[in-house]
N, C-alpha and C. Protein backbone atom coordinates (compact mmCIF):
# COMPACT_ATOMS: atom_id res chain seq x y z
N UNK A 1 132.07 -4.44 17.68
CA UNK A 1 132.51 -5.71 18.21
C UNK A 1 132.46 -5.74 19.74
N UNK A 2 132.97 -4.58 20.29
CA UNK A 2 132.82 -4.29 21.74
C UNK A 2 131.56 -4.55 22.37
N UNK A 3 130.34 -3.89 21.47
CA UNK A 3 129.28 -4.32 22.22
C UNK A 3 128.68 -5.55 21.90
N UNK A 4 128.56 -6.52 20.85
CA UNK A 4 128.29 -7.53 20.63
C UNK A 4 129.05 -8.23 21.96
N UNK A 5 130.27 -8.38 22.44
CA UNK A 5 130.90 -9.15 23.78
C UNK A 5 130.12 -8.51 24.45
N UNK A 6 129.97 -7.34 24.72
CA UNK A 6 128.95 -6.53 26.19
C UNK A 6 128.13 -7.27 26.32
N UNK A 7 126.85 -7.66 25.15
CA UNK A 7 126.12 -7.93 25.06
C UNK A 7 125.46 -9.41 25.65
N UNK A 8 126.71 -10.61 24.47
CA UNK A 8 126.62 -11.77 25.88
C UNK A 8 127.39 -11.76 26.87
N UNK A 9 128.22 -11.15 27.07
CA UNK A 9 128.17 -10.98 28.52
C UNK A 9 127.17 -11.00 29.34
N UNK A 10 126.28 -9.98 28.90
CA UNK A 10 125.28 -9.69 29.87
C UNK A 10 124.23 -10.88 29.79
N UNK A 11 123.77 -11.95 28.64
CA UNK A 11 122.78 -12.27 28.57
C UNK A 11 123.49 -13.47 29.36
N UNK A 12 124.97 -14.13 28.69
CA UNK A 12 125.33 -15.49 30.06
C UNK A 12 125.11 -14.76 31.16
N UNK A 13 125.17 -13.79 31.28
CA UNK A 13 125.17 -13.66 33.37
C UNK A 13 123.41 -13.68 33.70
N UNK A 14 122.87 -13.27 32.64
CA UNK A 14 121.30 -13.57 33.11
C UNK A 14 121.21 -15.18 32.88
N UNK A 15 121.10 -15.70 32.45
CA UNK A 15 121.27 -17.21 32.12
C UNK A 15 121.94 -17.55 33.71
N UNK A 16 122.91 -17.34 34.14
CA UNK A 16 123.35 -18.09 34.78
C UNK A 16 122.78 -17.34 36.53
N UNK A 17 121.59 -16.54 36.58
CA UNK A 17 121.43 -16.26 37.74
C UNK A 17 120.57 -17.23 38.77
N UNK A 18 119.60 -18.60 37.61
CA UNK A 18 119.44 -19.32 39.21
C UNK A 18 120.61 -20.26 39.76
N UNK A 19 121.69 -20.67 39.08
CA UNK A 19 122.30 -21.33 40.16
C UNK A 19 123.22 -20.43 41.28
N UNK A 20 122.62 -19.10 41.02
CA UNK A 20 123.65 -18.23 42.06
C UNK A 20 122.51 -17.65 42.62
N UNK A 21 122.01 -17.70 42.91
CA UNK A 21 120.47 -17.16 43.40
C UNK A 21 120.78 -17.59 45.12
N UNK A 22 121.20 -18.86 45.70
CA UNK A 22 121.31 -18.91 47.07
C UNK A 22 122.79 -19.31 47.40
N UNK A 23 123.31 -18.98 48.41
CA UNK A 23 124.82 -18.70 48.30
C UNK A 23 124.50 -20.00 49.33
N UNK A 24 124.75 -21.74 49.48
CA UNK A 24 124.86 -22.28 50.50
C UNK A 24 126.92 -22.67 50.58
N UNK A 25 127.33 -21.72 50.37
CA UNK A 25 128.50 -21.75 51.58
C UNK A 25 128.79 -21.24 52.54
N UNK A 26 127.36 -20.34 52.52
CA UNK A 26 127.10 -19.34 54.14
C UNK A 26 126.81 -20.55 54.80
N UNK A 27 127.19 -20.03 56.45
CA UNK A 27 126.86 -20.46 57.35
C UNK A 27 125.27 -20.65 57.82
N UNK A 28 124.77 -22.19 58.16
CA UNK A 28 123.39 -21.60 58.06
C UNK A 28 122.59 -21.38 59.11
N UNK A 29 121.54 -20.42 59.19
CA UNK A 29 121.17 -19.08 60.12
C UNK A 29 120.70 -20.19 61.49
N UNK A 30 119.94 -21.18 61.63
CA UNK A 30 119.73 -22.44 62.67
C UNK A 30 120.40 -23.45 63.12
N UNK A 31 121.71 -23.42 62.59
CA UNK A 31 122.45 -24.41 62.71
C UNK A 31 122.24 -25.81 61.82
N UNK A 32 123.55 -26.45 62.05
CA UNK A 32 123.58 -28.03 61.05
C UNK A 32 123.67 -28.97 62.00
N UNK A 33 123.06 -30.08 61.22
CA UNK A 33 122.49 -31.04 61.74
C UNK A 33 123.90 -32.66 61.36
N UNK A 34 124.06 -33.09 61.98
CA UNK A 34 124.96 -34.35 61.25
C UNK A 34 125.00 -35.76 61.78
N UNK A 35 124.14 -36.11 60.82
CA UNK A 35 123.56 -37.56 61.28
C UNK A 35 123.89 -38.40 60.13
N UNK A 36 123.78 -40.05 60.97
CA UNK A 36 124.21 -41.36 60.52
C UNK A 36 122.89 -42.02 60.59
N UNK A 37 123.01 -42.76 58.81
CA UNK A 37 121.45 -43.63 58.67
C UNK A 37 121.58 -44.65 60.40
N UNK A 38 120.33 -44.46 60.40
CA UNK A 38 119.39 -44.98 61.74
C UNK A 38 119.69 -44.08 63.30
N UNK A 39 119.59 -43.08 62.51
CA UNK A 39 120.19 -42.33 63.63
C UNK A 39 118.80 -42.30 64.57
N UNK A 40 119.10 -42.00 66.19
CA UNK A 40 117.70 -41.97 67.13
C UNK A 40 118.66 -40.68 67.73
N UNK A 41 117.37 -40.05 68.41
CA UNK A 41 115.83 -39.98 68.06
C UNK A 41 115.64 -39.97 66.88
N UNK A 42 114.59 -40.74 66.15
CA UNK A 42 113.85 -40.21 64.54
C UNK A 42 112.28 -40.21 64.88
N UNK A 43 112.00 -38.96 64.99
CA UNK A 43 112.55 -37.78 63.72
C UNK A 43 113.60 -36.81 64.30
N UNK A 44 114.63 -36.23 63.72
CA UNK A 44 115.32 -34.81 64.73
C UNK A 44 114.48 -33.89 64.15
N UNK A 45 114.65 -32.84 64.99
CA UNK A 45 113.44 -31.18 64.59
C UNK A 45 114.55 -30.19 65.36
N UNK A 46 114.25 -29.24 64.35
CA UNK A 46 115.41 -28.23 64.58
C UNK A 46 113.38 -27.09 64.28
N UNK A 47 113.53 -25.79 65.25
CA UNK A 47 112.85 -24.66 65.34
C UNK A 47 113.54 -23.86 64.12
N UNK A 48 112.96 -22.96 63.34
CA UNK A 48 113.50 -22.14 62.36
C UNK A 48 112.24 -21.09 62.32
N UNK A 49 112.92 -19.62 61.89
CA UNK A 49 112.01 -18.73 61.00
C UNK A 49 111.99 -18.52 59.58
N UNK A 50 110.79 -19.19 58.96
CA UNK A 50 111.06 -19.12 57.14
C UNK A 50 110.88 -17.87 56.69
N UNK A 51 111.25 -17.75 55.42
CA UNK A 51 111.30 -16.82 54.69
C UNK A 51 112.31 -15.87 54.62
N UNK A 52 112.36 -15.00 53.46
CA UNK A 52 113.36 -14.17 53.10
C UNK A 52 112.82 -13.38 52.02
N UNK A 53 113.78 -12.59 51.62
CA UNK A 53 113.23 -11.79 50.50
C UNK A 53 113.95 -11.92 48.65
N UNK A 54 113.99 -12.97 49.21
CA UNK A 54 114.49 -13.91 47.49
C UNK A 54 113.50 -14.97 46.99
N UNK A 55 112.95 -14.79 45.50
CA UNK A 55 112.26 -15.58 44.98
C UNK A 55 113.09 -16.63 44.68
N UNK A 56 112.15 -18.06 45.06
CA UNK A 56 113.12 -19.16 44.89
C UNK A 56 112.54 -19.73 43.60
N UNK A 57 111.56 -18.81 43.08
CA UNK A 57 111.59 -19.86 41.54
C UNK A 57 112.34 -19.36 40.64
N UNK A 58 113.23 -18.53 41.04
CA UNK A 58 114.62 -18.64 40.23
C UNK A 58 115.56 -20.14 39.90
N UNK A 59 115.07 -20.68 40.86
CA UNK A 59 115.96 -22.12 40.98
C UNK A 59 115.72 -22.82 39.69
N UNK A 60 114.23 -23.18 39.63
CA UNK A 60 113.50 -23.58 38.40
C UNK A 60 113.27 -24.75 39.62
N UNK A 61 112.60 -26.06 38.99
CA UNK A 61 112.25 -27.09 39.27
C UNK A 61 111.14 -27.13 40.23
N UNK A 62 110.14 -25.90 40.22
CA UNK A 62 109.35 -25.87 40.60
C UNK A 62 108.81 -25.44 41.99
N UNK A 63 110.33 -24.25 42.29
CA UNK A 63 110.33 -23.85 43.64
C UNK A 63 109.62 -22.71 43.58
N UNK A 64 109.40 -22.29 44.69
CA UNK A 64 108.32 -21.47 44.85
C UNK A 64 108.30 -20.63 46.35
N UNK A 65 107.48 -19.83 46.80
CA UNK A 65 108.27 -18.87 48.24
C UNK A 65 109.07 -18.00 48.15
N UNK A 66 109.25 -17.45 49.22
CA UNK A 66 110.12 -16.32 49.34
C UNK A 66 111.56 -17.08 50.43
N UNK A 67 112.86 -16.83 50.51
CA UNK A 67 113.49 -17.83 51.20
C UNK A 67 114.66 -16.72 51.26
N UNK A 68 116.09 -16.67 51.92
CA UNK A 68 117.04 -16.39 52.54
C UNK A 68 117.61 -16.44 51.54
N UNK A 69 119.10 -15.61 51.62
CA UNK A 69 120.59 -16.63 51.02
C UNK A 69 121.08 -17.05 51.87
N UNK A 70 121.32 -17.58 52.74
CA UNK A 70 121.85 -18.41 53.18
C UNK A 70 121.27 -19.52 54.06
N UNK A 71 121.42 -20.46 53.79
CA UNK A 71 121.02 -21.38 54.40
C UNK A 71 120.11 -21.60 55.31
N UNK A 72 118.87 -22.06 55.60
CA UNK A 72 118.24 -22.30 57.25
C UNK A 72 119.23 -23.80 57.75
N UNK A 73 119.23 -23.96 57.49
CA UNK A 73 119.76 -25.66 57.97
C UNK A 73 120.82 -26.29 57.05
N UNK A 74 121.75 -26.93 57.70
CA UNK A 74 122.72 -27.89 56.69
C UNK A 74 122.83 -28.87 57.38
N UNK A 75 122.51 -30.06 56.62
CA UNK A 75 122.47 -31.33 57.15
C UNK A 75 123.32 -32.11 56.24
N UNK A 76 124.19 -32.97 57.42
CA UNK A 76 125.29 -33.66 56.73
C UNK A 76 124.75 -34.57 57.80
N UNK A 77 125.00 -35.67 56.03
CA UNK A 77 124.40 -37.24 56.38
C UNK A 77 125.30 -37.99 55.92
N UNK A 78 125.25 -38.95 56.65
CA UNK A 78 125.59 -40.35 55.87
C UNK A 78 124.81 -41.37 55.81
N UNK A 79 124.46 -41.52 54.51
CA UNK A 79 123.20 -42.60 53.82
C UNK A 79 123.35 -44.02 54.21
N UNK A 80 122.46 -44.78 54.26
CA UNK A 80 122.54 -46.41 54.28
C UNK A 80 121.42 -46.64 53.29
N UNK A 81 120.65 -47.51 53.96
CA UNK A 81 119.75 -48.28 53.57
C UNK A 81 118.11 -47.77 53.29
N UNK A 82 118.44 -47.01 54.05
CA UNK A 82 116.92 -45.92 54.35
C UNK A 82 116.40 -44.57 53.58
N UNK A 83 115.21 -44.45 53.41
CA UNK A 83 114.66 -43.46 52.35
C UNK A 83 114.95 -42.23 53.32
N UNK A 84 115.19 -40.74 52.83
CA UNK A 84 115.34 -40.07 54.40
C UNK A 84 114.14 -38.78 53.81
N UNK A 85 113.45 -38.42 54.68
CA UNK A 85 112.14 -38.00 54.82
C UNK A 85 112.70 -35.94 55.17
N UNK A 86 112.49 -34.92 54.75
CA UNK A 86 112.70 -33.78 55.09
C UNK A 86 111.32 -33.04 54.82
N UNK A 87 110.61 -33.04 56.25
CA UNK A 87 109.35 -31.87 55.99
C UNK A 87 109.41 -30.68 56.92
N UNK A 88 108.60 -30.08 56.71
CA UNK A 88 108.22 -28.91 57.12
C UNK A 88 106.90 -28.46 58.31
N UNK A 89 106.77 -28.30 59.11
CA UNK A 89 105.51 -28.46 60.13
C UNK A 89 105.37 -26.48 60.22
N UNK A 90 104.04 -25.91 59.62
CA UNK A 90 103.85 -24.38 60.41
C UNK A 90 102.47 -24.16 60.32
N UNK A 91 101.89 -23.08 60.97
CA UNK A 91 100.38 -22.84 61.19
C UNK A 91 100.10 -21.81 59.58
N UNK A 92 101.81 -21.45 58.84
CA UNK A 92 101.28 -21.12 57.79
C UNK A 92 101.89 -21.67 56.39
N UNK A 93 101.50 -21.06 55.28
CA UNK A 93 101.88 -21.81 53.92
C UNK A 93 102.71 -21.80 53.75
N UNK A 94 104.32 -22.73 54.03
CA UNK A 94 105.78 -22.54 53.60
C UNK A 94 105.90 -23.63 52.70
N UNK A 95 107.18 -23.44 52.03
CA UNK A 95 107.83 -24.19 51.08
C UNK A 95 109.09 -24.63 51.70
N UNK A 96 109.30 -25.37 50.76
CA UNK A 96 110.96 -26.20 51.50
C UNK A 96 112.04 -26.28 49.85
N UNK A 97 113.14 -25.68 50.05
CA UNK A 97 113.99 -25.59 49.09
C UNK A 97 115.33 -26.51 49.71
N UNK A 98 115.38 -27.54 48.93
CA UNK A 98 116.86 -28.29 49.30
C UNK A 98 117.84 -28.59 48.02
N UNK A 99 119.16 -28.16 48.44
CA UNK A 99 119.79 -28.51 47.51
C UNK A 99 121.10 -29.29 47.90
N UNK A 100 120.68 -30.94 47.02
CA UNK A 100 121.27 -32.04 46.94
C UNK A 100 123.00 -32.01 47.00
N UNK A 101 123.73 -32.99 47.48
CA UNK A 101 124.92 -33.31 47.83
C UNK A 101 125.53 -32.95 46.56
N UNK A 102 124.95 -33.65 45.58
CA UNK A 102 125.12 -33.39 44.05
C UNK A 102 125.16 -31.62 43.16
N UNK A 103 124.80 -31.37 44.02
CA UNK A 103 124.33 -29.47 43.70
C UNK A 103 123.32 -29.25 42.98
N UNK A 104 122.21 -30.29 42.76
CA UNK A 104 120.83 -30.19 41.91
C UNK A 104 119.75 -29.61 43.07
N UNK A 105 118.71 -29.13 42.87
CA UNK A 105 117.69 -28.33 43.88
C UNK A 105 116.08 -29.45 43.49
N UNK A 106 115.95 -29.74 44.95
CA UNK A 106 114.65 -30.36 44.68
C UNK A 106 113.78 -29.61 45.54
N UNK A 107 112.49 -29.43 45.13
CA UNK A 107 111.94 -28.15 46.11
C UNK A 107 109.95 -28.87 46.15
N UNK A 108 109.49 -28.55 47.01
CA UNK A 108 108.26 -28.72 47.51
C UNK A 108 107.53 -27.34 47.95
N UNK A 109 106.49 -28.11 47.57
CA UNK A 109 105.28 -26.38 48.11
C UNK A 109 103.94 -27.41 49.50
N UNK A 110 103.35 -28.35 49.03
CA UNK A 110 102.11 -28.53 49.64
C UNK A 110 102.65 -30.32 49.66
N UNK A 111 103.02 -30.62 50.52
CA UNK A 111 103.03 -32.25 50.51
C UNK A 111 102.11 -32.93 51.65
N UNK A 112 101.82 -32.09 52.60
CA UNK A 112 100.71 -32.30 53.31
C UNK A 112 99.96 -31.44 54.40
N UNK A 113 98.57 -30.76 53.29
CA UNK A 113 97.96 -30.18 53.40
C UNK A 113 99.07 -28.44 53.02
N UNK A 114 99.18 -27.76 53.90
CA UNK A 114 99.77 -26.44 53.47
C UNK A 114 101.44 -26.78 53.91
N UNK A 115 101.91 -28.00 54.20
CA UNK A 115 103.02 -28.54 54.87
C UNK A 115 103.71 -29.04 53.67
N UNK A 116 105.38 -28.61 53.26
CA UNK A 116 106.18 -29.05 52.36
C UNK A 116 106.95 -30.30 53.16
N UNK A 117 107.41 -31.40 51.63
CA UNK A 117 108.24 -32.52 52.24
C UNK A 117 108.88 -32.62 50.93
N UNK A 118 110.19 -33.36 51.64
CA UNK A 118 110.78 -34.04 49.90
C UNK A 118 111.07 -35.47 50.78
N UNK A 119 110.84 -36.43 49.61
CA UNK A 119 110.68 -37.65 49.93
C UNK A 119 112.27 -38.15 49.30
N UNK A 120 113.27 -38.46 50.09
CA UNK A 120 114.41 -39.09 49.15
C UNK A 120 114.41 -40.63 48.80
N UNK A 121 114.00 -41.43 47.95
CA UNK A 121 113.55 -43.11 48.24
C UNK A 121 115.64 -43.53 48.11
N UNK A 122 116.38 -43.02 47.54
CA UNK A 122 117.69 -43.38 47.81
C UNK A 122 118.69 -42.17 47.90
N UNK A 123 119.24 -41.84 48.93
CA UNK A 123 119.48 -40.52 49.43
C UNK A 123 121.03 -40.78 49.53
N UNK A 124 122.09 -39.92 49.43
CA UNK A 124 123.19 -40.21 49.27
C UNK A 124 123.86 -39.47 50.13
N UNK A 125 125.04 -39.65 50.46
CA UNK A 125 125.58 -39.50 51.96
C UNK A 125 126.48 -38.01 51.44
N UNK A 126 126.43 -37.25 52.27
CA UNK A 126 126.73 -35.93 51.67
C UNK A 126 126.31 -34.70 52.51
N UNK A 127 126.26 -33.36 52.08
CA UNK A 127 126.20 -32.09 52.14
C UNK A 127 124.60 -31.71 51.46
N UNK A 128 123.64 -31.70 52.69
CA UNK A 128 122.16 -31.16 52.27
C UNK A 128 121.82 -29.69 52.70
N UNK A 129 121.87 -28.45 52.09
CA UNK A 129 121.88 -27.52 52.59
C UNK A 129 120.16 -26.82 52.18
N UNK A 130 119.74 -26.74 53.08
CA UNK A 130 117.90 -26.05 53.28
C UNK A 130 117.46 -25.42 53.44
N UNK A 131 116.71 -24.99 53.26
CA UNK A 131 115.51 -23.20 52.91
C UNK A 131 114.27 -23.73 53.30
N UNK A 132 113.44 -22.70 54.40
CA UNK A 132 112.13 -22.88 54.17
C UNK A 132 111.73 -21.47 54.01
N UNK A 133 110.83 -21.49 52.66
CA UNK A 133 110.38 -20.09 52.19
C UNK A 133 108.63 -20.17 52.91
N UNK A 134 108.66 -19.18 52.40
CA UNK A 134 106.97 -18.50 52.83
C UNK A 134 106.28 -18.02 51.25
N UNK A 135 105.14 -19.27 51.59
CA UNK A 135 104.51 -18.96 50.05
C UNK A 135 104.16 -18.00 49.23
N UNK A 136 103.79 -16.98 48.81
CA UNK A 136 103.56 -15.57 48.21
C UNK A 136 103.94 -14.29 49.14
N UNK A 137 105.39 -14.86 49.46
CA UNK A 137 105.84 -13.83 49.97
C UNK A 137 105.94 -13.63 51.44
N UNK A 138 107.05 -12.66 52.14
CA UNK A 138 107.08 -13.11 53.39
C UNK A 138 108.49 -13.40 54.51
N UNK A 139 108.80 -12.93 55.22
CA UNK A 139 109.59 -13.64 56.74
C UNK A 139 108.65 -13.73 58.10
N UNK A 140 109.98 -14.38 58.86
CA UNK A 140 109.52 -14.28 60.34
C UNK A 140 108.16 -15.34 60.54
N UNK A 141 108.35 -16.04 59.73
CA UNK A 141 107.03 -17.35 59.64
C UNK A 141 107.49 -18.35 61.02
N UNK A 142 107.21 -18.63 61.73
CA UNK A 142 107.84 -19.75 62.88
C UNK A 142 107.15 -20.97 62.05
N UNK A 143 108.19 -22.15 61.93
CA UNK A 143 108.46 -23.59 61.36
C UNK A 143 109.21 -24.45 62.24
N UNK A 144 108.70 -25.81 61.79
CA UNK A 144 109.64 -26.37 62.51
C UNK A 144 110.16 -27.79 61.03
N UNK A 145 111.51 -27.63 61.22
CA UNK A 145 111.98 -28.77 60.12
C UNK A 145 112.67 -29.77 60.67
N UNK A 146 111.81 -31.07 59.69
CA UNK A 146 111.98 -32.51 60.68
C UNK A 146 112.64 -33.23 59.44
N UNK A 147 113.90 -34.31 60.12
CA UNK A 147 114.20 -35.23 59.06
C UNK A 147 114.26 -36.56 59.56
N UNK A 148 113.39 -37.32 58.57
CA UNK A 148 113.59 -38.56 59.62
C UNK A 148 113.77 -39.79 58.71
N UNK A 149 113.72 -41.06 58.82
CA UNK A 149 114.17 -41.81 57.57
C UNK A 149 112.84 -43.09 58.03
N UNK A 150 111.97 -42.90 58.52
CA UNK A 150 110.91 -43.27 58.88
C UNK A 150 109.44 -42.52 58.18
N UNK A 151 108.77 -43.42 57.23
CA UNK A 151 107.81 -42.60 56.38
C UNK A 151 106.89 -41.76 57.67
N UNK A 152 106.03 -40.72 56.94
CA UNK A 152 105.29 -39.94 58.04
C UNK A 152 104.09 -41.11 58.52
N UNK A 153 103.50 -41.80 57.91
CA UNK A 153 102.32 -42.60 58.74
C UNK A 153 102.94 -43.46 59.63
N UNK A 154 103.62 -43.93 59.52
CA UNK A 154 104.77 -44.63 60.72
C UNK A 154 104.88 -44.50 61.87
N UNK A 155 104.94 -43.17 62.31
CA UNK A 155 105.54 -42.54 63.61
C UNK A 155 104.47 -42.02 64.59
């Protein structure tokens, strides 16, 4: 009987390792960002180094890279009216891991050209905490992460 409990024990704790996979109540390593819809300047850009040595397709939903535990960026917003735009700008292949006010993970690999984005069309006012990984592996990538609530052909 003892080991039958051992047993799921062990298999819920495998089950339950991607939502513990990135710890965002760390402090995050670039600092946070805290902006109000229509905020100017748009776009803001914060400098970051991606990557880490945690696979983020533990998350599931199609993440991908190598990324930190703790945080690159936390951005606290407050939503209006506006879609709000989070990409990624580097000379190499990164990914972008964000996880929603809600605690769900939406994640990007290539949204333009080797450059990750997540597009929010109704974005909710809250706690956005962010990862930029390095595609097959990887740190020390120099990035730069932009959020703006202005689509990219726009600007």
């Amino acid at each position: 009987m003892v080991n039958k409990i051992a047993a799921l024990a062990l298999a819920g704790s495998l089950f339950a390792l991607p939502s513990m996979a990135q710890d965002y109540n760390q402090r995050p390593t670039f600092g946070t960002m805290d902006l109000t819809t229509n905020f100017q300047p748009d776009p803001r850009s914060i400098d970051v180094t991606a990557g880490g040595n945690i696979n983020s397709e533990r998350l599931g939903n199609g993440c991908t890279g190598s990324i930190a535990n703790a945080p690159d960026v936390r951005l606290n917003y407050q939503a209006g009216r506006f879609p709000l735009y989070i990409s990624v700008q580097s000379d190499a292949d990164t990914t972008l891991v964000v996880n929603l006010p809600d605690g769900s993970w939406v994640c990007n690999d290539d949204l333009v050209d080797l450059n990750p984005g997540v597009v929010l069309d109704r974005p909710v006012s809250g706690q956005y905490d962010i990862w930029i990984g390095v595609f097959g592996g990887g740190t020390g990538v120099p990035a730069r992460l932009s959020i703006s609530e202005i689509p990219p052909q726009r600007r």
